[in-house]
C-alpha atoms as a PDB file:
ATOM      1  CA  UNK A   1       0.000   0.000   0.000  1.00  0.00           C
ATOM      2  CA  UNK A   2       2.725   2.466   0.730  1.00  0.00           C
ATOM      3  CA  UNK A   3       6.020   3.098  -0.769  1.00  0.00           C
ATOM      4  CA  UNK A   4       7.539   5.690   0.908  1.00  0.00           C
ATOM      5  CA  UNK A   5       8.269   5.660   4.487  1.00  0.00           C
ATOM      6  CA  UNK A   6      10.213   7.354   7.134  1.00  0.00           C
ATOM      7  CA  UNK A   7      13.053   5.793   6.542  1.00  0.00           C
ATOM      8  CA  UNK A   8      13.067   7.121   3.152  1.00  0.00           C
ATOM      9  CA  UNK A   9      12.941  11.068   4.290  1.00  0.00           C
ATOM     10  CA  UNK A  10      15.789  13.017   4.252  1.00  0.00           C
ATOM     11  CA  UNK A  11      16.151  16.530   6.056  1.00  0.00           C
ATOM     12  CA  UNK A  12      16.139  19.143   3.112  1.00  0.00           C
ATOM     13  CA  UNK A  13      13.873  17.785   0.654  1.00  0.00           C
ATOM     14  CA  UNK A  14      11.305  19.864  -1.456  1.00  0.00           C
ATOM     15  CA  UNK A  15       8.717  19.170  -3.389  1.00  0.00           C
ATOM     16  CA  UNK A  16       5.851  21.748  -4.962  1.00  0.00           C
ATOM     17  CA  UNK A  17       2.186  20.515  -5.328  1.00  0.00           C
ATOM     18  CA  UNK A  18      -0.732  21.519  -6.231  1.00  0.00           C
ATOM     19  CA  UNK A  19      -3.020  23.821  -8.442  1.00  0.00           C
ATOM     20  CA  UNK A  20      -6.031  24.493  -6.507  1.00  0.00           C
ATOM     21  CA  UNK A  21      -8.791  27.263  -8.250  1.00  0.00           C
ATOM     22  CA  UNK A  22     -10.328  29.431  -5.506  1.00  0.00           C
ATOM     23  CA  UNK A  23     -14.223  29.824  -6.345  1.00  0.00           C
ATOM     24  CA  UNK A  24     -16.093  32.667  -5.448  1.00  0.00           C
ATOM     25  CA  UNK A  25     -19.050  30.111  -4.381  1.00  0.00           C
ATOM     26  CA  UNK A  26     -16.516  27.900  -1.885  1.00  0.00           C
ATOM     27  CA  UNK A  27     -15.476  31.252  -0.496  1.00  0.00           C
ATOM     28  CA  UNK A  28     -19.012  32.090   0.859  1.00  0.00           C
ATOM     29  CA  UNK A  29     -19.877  28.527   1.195  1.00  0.00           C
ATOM     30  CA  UNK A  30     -16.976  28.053   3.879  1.00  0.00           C
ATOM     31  CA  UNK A  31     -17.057  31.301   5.525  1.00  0.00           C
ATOM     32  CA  UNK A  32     -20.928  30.798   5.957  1.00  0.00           C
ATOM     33  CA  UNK A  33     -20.542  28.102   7.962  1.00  0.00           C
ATOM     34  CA  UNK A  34     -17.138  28.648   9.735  1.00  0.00           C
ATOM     35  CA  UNK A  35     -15.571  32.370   9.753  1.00  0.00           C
ATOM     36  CA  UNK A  36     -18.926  34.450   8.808  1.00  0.00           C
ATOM     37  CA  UNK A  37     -17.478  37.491   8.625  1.00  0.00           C
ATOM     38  CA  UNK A  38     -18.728  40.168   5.931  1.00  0.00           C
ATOM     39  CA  UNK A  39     -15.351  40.542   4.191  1.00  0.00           C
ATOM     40  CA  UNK A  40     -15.813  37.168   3.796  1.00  0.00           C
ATOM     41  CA  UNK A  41     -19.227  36.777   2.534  1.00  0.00           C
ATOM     42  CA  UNK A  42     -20.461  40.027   0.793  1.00  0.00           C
ATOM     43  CA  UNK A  43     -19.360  41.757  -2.192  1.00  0.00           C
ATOM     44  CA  UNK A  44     -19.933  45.575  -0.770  1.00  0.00           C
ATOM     45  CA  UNK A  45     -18.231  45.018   2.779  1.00  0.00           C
ATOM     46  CA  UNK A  46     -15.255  43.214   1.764  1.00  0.00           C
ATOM     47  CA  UNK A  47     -14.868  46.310  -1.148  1.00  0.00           C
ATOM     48  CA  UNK A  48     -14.865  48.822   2.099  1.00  0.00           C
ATOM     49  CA  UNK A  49     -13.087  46.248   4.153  1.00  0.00           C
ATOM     50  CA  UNK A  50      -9.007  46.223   4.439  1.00  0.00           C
ATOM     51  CA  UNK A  51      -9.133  43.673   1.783  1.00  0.00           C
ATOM     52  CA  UNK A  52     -10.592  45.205  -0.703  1.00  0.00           C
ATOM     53  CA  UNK A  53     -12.566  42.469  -2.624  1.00  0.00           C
ATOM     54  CA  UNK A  54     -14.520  39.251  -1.189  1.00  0.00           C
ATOM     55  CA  UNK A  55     -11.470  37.188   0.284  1.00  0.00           C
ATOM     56  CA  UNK A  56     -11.462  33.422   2.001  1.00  0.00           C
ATOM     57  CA  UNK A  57     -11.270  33.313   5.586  1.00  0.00           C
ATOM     58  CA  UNK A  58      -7.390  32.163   6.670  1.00  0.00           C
ATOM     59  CA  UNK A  59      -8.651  28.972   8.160  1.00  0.00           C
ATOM     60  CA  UNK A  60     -10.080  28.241   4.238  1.00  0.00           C
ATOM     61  CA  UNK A  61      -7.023  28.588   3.237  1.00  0.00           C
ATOM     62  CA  UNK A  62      -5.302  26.236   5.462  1.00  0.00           C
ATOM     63  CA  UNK A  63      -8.326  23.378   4.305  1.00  0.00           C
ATOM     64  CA  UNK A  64      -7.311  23.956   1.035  1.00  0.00           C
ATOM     65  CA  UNK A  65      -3.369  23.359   1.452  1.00  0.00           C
ATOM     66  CA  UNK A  66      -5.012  20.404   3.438  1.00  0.00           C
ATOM     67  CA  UNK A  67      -6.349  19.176   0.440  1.00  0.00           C
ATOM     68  CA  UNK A  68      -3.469  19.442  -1.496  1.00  0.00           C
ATOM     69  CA  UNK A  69      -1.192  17.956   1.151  1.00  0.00           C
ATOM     70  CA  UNK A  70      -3.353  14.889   1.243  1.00  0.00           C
ATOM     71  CA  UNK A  71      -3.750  14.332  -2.276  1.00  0.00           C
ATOM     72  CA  UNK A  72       0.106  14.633  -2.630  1.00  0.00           C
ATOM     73  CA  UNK A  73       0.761  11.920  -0.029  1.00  0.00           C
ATOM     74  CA  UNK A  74      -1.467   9.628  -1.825  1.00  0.00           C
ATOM     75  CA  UNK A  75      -0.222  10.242  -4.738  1.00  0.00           C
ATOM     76  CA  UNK A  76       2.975   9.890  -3.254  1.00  0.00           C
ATOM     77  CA  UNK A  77       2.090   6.554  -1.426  1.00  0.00           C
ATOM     78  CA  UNK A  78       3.387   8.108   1.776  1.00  0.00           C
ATOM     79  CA  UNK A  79       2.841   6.277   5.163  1.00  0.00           C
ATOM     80  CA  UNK A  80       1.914   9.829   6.905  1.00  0.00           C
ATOM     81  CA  UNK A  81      -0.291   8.926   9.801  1.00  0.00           C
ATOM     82  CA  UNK A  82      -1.861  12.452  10.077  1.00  0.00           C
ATOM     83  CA  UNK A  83      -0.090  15.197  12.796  1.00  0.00           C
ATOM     84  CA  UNK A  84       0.338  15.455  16.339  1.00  0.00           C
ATOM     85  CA  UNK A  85      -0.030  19.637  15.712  1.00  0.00           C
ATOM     86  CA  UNK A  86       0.800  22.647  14.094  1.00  0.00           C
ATOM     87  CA  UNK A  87       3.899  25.038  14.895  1.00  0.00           C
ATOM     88  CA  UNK A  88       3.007  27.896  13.470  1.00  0.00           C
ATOM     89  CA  UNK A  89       0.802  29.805  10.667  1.00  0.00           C
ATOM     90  CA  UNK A  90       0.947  32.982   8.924  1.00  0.00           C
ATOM     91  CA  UNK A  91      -1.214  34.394   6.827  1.00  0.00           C
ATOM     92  CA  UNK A  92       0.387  36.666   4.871  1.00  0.00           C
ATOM     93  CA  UNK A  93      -1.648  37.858   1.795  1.00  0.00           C
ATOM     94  CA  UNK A  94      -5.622  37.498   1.148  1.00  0.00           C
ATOM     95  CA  UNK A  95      -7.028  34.839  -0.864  1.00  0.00           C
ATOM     96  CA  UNK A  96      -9.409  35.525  -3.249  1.00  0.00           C
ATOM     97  CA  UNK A  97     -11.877  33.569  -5.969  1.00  0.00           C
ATOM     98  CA  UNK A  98     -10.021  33.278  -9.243  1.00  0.00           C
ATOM     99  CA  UNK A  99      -6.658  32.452  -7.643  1.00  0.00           C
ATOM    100  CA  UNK A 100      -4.733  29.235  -8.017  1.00  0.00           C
ATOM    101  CA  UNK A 101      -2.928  27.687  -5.360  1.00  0.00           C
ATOM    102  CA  UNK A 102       0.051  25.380  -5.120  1.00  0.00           C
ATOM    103  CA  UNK A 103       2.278  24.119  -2.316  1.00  0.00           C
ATOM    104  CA  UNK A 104       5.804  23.774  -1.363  1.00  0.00           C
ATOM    105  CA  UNK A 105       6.742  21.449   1.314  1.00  0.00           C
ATOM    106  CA  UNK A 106      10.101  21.245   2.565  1.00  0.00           C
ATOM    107  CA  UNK A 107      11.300  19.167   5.295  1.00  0.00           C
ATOM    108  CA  UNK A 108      13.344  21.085   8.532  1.00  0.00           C
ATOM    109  CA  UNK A 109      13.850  18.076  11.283  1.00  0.00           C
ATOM    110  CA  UNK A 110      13.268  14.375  11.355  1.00  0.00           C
ATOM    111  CA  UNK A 111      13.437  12.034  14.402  1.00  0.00           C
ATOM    112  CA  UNK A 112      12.193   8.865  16.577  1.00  0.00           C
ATOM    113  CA  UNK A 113       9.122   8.393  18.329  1.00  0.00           C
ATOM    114  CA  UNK A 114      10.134   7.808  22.074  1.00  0.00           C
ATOM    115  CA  UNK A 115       6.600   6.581  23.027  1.00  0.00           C
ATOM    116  CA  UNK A 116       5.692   5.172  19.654  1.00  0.00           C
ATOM    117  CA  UNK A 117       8.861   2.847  17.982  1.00  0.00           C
ATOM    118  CA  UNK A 118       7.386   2.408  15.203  1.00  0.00           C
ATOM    119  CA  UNK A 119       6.917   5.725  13.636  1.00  0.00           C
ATOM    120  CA  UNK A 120       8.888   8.889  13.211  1.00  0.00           C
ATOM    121  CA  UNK A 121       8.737  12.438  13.461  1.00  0.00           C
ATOM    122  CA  UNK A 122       8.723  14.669  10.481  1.00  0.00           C
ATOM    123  CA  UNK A 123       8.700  18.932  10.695  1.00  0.00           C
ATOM    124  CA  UNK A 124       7.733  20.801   7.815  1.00  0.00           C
ATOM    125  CA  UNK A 125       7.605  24.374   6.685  1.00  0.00           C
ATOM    126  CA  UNK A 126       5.001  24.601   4.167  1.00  0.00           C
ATOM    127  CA  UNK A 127       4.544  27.753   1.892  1.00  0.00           C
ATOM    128  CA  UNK A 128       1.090  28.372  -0.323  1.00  0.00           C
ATOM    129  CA  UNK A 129       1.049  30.532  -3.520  1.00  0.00           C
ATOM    130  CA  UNK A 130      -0.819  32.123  -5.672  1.00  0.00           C
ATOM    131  CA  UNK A 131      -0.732  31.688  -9.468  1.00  0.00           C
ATOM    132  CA  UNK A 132       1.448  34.911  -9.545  1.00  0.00           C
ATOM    133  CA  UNK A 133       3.966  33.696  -7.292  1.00  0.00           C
ATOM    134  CA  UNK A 134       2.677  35.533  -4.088  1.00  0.00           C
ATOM    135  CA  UNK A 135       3.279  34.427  -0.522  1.00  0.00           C
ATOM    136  CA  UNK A 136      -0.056  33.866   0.658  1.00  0.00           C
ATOM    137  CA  UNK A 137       0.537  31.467   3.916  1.00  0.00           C
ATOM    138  CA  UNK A 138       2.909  29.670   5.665  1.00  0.00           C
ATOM    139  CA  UNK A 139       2.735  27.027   8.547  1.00  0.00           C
ATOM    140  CA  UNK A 140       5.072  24.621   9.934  1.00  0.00           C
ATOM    141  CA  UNK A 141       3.837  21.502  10.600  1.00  0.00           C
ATOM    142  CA  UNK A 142       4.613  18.227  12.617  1.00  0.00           C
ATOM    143  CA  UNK A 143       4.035  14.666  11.053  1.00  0.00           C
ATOM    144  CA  UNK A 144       4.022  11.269  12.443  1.00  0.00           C
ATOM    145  CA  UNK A 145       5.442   8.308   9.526  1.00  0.00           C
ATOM    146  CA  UNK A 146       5.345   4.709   9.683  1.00  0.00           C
ATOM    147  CA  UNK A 147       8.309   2.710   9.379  1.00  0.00           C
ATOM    148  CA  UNK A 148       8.806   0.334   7.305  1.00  0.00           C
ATOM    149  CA  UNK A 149       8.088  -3.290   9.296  1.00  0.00           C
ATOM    150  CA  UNK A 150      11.189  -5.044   9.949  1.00  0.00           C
END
Protein backbone atom coordinates (compact mmCIF):
# COMPACT_ATOMS: atom_id res chain seq x y z
CA UNK A 1 0.00 0.00 0.00
CA UNK A 2 2.73 2.47 0.73
CA UNK A 3 6.02 3.10 -0.77
CA UNK A 4 7.54 5.69 0.91
CA UNK A 5 8.27 5.66 4.49
CA UNK A 6 10.21 7.35 7.13
CA UNK A 7 13.05 5.79 6.54
CA UNK A 8 13.07 7.12 3.15
CA UNK A 9 12.94 11.07 4.29
CA UNK A 10 15.79 13.02 4.25
CA UNK A 11 16.15 16.53 6.06
CA UNK A 12 16.14 19.14 3.11
CA UNK A 13 13.87 17.79 0.65
CA UNK A 14 11.30 19.86 -1.46
CA UNK A 15 8.72 19.17 -3.39
CA UNK A 16 5.85 21.75 -4.96
CA UNK A 17 2.19 20.51 -5.33
CA UNK A 18 -0.73 21.52 -6.23
CA UNK A 19 -3.02 23.82 -8.44
CA UNK A 20 -6.03 24.49 -6.51
CA UNK A 21 -8.79 27.26 -8.25
CA UNK A 22 -10.33 29.43 -5.51
CA UNK A 23 -14.22 29.82 -6.35
CA UNK A 24 -16.09 32.67 -5.45
CA UNK A 25 -19.05 30.11 -4.38
CA UNK A 26 -16.52 27.90 -1.88
CA UNK A 27 -15.48 31.25 -0.50
CA UNK A 28 -19.01 32.09 0.86
CA UNK A 29 -19.88 28.53 1.19
CA UNK A 30 -16.98 28.05 3.88
CA UNK A 31 -17.06 31.30 5.52
CA UNK A 32 -20.93 30.80 5.96
CA UNK A 33 -20.54 28.10 7.96
CA UNK A 34 -17.14 28.65 9.74
CA UNK A 35 -15.57 32.37 9.75
CA UNK A 36 -18.93 34.45 8.81
CA UNK A 37 -17.48 37.49 8.63
CA UNK A 38 -18.73 40.17 5.93
CA UNK A 39 -15.35 40.54 4.19
CA UNK A 40 -15.81 37.17 3.80
CA UNK A 41 -19.23 36.78 2.53
CA UNK A 42 -20.46 40.03 0.79
CA UNK A 43 -19.36 41.76 -2.19
CA UNK A 44 -19.93 45.57 -0.77
CA UNK A 45 -18.23 45.02 2.78
CA UNK A 46 -15.25 43.21 1.76
CA UNK A 47 -14.87 46.31 -1.15
CA UNK A 48 -14.87 48.82 2.10
CA UNK A 49 -13.09 46.25 4.15
CA UNK A 50 -9.01 46.22 4.44
CA UNK A 51 -9.13 43.67 1.78
CA UNK A 52 -10.59 45.21 -0.70
CA UNK A 53 -12.57 42.47 -2.62
CA UNK A 54 -14.52 39.25 -1.19
CA UNK A 55 -11.47 37.19 0.28
CA UNK A 56 -11.46 33.42 2.00
CA UNK A 57 -11.27 33.31 5.59
CA UNK A 58 -7.39 32.16 6.67
CA UNK A 59 -8.65 28.97 8.16
CA UNK A 60 -10.08 28.24 4.24
CA UNK A 61 -7.02 28.59 3.24
CA UNK A 62 -5.30 26.24 5.46
CA UNK A 63 -8.33 23.38 4.31
CA UNK A 64 -7.31 23.96 1.04
CA UNK A 65 -3.37 23.36 1.45
CA UNK A 66 -5.01 20.40 3.44
CA UNK A 67 -6.35 19.18 0.44
CA UNK A 68 -3.47 19.44 -1.50
CA UNK A 69 -1.19 17.96 1.15
CA UNK A 70 -3.35 14.89 1.24
CA UNK A 71 -3.75 14.33 -2.28
CA UNK A 72 0.11 14.63 -2.63
CA UNK A 73 0.76 11.92 -0.03
CA UNK A 74 -1.47 9.63 -1.82
CA UNK A 75 -0.22 10.24 -4.74
CA UNK A 76 2.98 9.89 -3.25
CA UNK A 77 2.09 6.55 -1.43
CA UNK A 78 3.39 8.11 1.78
CA UNK A 79 2.84 6.28 5.16
CA UNK A 80 1.91 9.83 6.91
CA UNK A 81 -0.29 8.93 9.80
CA UNK A 82 -1.86 12.45 10.08
CA UNK A 83 -0.09 15.20 12.80
CA UNK A 84 0.34 15.46 16.34
CA UNK A 85 -0.03 19.64 15.71
CA UNK A 86 0.80 22.65 14.09
CA UNK A 87 3.90 25.04 14.89
CA UNK A 88 3.01 27.90 13.47
CA UNK A 89 0.80 29.81 10.67
CA UNK A 90 0.95 32.98 8.92
CA UNK A 91 -1.21 34.39 6.83
CA UNK A 92 0.39 36.67 4.87
CA UNK A 93 -1.65 37.86 1.80
CA UNK A 94 -5.62 37.50 1.15
CA UNK A 95 -7.03 34.84 -0.86
CA UNK A 96 -9.41 35.53 -3.25
CA UNK A 97 -11.88 33.57 -5.97
CA UNK A 98 -10.02 33.28 -9.24
CA UNK A 99 -6.66 32.45 -7.64
CA UNK A 100 -4.73 29.24 -8.02
CA UNK A 101 -2.93 27.69 -5.36
CA UNK A 102 0.05 25.38 -5.12
CA UNK A 103 2.28 24.12 -2.32
CA UNK A 104 5.80 23.77 -1.36
CA UNK A 105 6.74 21.45 1.31
CA UNK A 106 10.10 21.25 2.56
CA UNK A 107 11.30 19.17 5.29
CA UNK A 108 13.34 21.08 8.53
CA UNK A 109 13.85 18.08 11.28
CA UNK A 110 13.27 14.37 11.36
CA UNK A 111 13.44 12.03 14.40
CA UNK A 112 12.19 8.86 16.58
CA UNK A 113 9.12 8.39 18.33
CA UNK A 114 10.13 7.81 22.07
CA UNK A 115 6.60 6.58 23.03
CA UNK A 116 5.69 5.17 19.65
CA UNK A 117 8.86 2.85 17.98
CA UNK A 118 7.39 2.41 15.20
CA UNK A 119 6.92 5.72 13.64
CA UNK A 120 8.89 8.89 13.21
CA UNK A 121 8.74 12.44 13.46
CA UNK A 122 8.72 14.67 10.48
CA UNK A 123 8.70 18.93 10.69
CA UNK A 124 7.73 20.80 7.82
CA UNK A 125 7.60 24.37 6.69
CA UNK A 126 5.00 24.60 4.17
CA UNK A 127 4.54 27.75 1.89
CA UNK A 128 1.09 28.37 -0.32
CA UNK A 129 1.05 30.53 -3.52
CA UNK A 130 -0.82 32.12 -5.67
CA UNK A 131 -0.73 31.69 -9.47
CA UNK A 132 1.45 34.91 -9.55
CA UNK A 133 3.97 33.70 -7.29
CA UNK A 134 2.68 35.53 -4.09
CA UNK A 135 3.28 34.43 -0.52
CA UNK A 136 -0.06 33.87 0.66
CA UNK A 137 0.54 31.47 3.92
CA UNK A 138 2.91 29.67 5.67
CA UNK A 139 2.74 27.03 8.55
CA UNK A 140 5.07 24.62 9.93
CA UNK A 141 3.84 21.50 10.60
CA UNK A 142 4.61 18.23 12.62
CA UNK A 143 4.04 14.67 11.05
CA UNK A 144 4.02 11.27 12.44
CA UNK A 145 5.44 8.31 9.53
CA UNK A 146 5.34 4.71 9.68
CA UNK A 147 8.31 2.71 9.38
CA UNK A 148 8.81 0.33 7.30
CA UNK A 149 8.09 -3.29 9.30
CA UNK A 150 11.19 -5.04 9.95
Amino acid sequence: MYEIYYEDLMIGQASTFGAYEVTREEVIEFASKYDPQPFHLDDDAAEKSVFGALCASGWHTCAMMMRMLVDSLTEQKMASLGSPGIDNISWRRPVFPGDILSVTSKLTEKRDSKSRPELGLAKSEFTVKNQKGETVMTMNSNMMIAKRSK
